[in-house]
N, C-alpha and C. Protein backbone atom coordinates (compact mmCIF):
# COMPACT_ATOMS: atom_id res chain seq x y z
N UNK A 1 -9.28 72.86 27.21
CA UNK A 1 -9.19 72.29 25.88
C UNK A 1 -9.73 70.88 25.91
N UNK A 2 -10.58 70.40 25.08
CA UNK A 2 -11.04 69.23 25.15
C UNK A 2 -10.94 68.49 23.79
N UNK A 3 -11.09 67.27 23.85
CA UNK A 3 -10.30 66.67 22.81
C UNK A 3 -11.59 66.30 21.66
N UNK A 4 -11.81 66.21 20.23
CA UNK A 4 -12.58 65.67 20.06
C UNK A 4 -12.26 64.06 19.03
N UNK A 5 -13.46 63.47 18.91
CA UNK A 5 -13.08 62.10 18.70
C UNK A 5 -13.90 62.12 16.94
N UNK A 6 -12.57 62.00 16.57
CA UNK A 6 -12.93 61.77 14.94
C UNK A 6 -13.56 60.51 14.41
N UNK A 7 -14.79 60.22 14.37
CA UNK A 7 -15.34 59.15 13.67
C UNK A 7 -14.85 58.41 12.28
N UNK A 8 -14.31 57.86 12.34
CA UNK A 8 -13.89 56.98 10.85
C UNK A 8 -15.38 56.67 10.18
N UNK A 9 -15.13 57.17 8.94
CA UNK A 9 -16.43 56.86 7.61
C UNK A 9 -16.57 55.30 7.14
N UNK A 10 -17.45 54.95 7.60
CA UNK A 10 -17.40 53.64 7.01
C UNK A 10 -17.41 53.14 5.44
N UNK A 11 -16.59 52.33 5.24
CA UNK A 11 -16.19 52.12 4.10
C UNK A 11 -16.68 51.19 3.41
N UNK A 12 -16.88 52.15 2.69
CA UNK A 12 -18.10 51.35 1.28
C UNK A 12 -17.45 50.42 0.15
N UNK A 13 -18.26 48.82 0.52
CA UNK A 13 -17.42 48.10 -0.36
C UNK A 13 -17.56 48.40 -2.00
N UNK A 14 -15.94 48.26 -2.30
CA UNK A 14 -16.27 48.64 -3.50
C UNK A 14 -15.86 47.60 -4.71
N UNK A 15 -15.96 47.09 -5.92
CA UNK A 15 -15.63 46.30 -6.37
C UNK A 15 -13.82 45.56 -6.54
N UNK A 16 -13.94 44.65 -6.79
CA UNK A 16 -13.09 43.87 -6.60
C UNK A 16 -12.64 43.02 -7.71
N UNK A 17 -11.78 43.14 -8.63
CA UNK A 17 -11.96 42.62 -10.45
C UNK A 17 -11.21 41.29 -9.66
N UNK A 18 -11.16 40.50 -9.06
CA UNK A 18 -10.65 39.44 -8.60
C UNK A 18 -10.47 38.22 -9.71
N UNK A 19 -11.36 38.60 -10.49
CA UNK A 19 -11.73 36.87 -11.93
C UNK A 19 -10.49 37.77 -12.67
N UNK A 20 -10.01 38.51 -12.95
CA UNK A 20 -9.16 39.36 -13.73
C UNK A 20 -7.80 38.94 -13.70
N UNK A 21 -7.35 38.72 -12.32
CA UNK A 21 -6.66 38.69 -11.74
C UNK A 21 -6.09 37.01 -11.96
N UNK A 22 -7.14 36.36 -11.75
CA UNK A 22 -7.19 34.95 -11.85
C UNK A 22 -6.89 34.61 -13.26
N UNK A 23 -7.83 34.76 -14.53
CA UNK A 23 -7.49 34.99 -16.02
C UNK A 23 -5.93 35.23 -16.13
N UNK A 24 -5.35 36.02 -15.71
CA UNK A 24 -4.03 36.30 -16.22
C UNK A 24 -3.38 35.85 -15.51
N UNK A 25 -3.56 34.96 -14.32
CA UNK A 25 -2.32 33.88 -13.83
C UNK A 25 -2.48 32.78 -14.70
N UNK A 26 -3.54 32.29 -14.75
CA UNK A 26 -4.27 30.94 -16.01
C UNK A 26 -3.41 31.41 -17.38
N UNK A 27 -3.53 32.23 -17.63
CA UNK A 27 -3.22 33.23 -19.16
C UNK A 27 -1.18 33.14 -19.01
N UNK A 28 -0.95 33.22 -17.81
CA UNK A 28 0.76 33.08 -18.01
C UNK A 28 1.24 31.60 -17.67
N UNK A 29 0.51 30.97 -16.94
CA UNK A 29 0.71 29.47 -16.47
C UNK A 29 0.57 28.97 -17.79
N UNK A 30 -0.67 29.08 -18.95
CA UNK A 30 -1.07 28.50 -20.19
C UNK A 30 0.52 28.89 -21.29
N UNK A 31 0.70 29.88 -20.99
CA UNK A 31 2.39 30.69 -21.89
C UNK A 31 3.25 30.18 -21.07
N UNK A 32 3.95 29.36 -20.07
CA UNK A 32 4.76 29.11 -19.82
C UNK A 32 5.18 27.73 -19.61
N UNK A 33 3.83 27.07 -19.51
CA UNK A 33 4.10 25.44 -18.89
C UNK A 33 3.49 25.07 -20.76
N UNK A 34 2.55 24.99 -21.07
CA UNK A 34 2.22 24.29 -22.56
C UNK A 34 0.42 24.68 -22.66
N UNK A 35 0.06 25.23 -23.08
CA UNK A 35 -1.74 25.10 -23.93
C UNK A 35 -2.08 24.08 -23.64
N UNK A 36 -1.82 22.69 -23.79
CA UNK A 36 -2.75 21.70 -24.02
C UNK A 36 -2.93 21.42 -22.91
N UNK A 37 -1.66 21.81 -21.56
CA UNK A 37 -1.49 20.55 -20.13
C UNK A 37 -2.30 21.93 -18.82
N UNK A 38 -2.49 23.19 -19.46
CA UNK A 38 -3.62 24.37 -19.21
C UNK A 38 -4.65 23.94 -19.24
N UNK A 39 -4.99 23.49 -20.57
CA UNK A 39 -6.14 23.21 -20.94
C UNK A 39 -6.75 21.79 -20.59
N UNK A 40 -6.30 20.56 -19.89
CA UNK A 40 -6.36 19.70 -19.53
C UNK A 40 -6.71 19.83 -18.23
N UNK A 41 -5.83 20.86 -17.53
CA UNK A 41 -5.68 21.14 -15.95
C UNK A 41 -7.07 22.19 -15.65
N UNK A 42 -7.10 22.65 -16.26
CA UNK A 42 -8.53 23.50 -16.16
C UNK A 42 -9.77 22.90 -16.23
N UNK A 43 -9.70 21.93 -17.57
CA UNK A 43 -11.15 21.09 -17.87
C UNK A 43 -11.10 20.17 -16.52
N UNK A 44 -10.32 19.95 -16.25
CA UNK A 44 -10.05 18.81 -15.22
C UNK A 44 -10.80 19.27 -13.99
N UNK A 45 -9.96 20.12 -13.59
CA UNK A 45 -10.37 21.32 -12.01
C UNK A 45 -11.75 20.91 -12.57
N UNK A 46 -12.51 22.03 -13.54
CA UNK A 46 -13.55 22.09 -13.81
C UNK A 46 -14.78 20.98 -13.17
N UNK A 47 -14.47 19.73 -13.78
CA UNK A 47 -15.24 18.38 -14.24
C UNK A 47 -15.41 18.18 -12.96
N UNK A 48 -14.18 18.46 -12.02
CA UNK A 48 -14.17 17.90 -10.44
C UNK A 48 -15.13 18.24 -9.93
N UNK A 49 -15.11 20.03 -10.45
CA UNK A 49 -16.32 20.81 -9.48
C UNK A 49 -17.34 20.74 -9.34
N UNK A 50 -17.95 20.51 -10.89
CA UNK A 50 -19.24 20.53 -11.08
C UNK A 50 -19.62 19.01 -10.49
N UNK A 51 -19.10 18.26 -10.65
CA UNK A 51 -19.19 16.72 -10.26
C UNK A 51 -19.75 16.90 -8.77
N UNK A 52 -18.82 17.01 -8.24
CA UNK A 52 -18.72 17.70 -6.63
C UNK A 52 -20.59 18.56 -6.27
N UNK A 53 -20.33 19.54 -7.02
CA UNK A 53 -22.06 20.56 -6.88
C UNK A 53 -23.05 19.51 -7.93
N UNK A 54 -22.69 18.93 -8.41
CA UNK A 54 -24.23 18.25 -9.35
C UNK A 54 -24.34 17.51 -7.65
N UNK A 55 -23.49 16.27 -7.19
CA UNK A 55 -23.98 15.88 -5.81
C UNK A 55 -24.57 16.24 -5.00
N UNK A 56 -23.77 17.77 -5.23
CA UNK A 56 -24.28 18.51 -3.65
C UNK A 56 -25.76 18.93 -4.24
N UNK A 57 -26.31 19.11 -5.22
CA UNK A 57 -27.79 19.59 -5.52
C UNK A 57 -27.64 20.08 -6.69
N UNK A 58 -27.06 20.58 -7.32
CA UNK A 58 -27.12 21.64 -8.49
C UNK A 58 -27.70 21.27 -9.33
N UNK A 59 -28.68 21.77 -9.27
CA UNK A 59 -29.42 21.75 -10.62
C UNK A 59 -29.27 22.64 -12.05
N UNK A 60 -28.75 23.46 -11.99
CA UNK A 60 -29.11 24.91 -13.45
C UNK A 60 -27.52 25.47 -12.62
N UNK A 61 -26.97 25.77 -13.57
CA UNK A 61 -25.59 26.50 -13.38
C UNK A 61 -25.70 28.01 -14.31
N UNK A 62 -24.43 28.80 -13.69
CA UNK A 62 -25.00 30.33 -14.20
C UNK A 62 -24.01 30.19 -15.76
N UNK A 63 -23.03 28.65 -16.16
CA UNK A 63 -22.43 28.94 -17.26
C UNK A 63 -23.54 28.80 -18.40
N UNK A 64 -23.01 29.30 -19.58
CA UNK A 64 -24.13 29.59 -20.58
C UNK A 64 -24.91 28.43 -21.19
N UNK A 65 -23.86 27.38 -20.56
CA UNK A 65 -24.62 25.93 -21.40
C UNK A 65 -26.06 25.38 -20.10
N UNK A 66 -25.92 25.83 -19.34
CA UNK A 66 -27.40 26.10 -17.73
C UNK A 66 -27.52 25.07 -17.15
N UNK A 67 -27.47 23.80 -17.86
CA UNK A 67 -27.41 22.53 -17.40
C UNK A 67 -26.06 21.82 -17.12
N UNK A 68 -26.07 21.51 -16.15
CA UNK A 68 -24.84 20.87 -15.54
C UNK A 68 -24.34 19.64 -16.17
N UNK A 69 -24.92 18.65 -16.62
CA UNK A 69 -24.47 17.60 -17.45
C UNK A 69 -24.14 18.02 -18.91
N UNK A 70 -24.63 19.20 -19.44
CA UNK A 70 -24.32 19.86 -20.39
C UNK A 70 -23.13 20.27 -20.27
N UNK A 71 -22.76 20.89 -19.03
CA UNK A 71 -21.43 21.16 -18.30
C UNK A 71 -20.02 20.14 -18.33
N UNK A 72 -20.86 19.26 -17.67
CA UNK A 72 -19.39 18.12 -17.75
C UNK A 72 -19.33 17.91 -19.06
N UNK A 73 -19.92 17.45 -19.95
CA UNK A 73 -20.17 17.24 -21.48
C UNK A 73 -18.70 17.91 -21.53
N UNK A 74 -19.21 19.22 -21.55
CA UNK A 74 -17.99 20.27 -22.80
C UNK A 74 -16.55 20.13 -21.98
N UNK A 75 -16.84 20.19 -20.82
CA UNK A 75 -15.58 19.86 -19.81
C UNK A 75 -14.69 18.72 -20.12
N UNK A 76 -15.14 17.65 -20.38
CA UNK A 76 -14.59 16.35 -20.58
C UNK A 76 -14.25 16.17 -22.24
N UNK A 77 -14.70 17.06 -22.92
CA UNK A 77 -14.40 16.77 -24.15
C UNK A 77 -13.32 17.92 -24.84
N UNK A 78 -13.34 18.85 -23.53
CA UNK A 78 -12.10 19.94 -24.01
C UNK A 78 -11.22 19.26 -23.37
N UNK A 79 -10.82 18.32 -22.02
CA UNK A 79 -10.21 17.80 -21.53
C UNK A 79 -9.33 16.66 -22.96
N UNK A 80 -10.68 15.91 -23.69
CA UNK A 80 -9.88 15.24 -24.25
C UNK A 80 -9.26 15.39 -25.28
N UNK A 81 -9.78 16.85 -25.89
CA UNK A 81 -9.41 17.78 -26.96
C UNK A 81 -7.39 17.91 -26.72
N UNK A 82 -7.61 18.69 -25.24
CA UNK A 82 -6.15 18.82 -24.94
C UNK A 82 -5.08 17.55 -25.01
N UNK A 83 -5.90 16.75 -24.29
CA UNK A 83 -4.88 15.44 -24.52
C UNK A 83 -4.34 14.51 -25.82
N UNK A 84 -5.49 14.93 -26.54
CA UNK A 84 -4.98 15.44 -28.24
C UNK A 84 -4.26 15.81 -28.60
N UNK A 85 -3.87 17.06 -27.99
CA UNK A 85 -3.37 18.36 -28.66
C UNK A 85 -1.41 18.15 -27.81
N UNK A 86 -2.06 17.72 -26.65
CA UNK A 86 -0.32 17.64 -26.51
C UNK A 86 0.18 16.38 -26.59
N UNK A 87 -0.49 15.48 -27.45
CA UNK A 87 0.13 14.13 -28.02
C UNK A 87 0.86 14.79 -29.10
N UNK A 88 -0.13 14.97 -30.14
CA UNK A 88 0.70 16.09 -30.92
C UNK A 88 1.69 17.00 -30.79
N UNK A 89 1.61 17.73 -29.47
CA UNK A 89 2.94 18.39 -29.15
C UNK A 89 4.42 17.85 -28.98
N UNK A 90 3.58 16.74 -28.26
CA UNK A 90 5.00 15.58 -28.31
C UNK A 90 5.17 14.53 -29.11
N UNK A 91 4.65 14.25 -30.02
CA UNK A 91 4.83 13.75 -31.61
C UNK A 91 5.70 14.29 -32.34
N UNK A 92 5.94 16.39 -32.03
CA UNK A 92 6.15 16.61 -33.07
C UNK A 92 7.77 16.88 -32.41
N UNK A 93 7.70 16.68 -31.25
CA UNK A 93 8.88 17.11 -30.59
C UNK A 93 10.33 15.86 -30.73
N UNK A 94 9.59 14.59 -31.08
CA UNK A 94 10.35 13.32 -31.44
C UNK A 94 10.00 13.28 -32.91
């Protein structure tokens, strides 16, 4: 009797909804802590990054606005949108 040796199939990568995943921690962090201090903390992250890659070289980004200073633009102004928005939150709270 001799033994035989079962080859394992190599496994084909298959997709990975990972941004999905991410969205709906953002999406319960935004429902549980406040909208505006989400939306501050995100533009923020954001502004860092691109800041960070315009240095490192970046020229043309894959977001829809393509240009990176176009980028920080909307970044910094949703940033200050939020800080708006939860003055108001706490305006209305006193």
């Amino acid at each position: 009797m001799g033994f035989s040796t079962i080859q394992p199939t190599p496994a084909t990568p298959s997709f990975d909804p990972l941004r999905y995943c991410v969205y709906t921690t953002v999406a319960l962090l935004a429902w549980l802590v406040s909208p505006p201090v989400m939306v501050m903390a995100m533009s923020g992250i954001g502004f860092w990054v691109y800041t960070r890659a315009i240095r490192g070289g970046l020229t043309r980004s894959k977001c829809v606005l393509r240009k990176p200073k176009l980028v920080l633009l909307y970044l910094g102004t949703v940033f200050v949108a939020g800080a708006i928005g939860l003055g108001f939150e706490i305006a209305r709270v006193f």
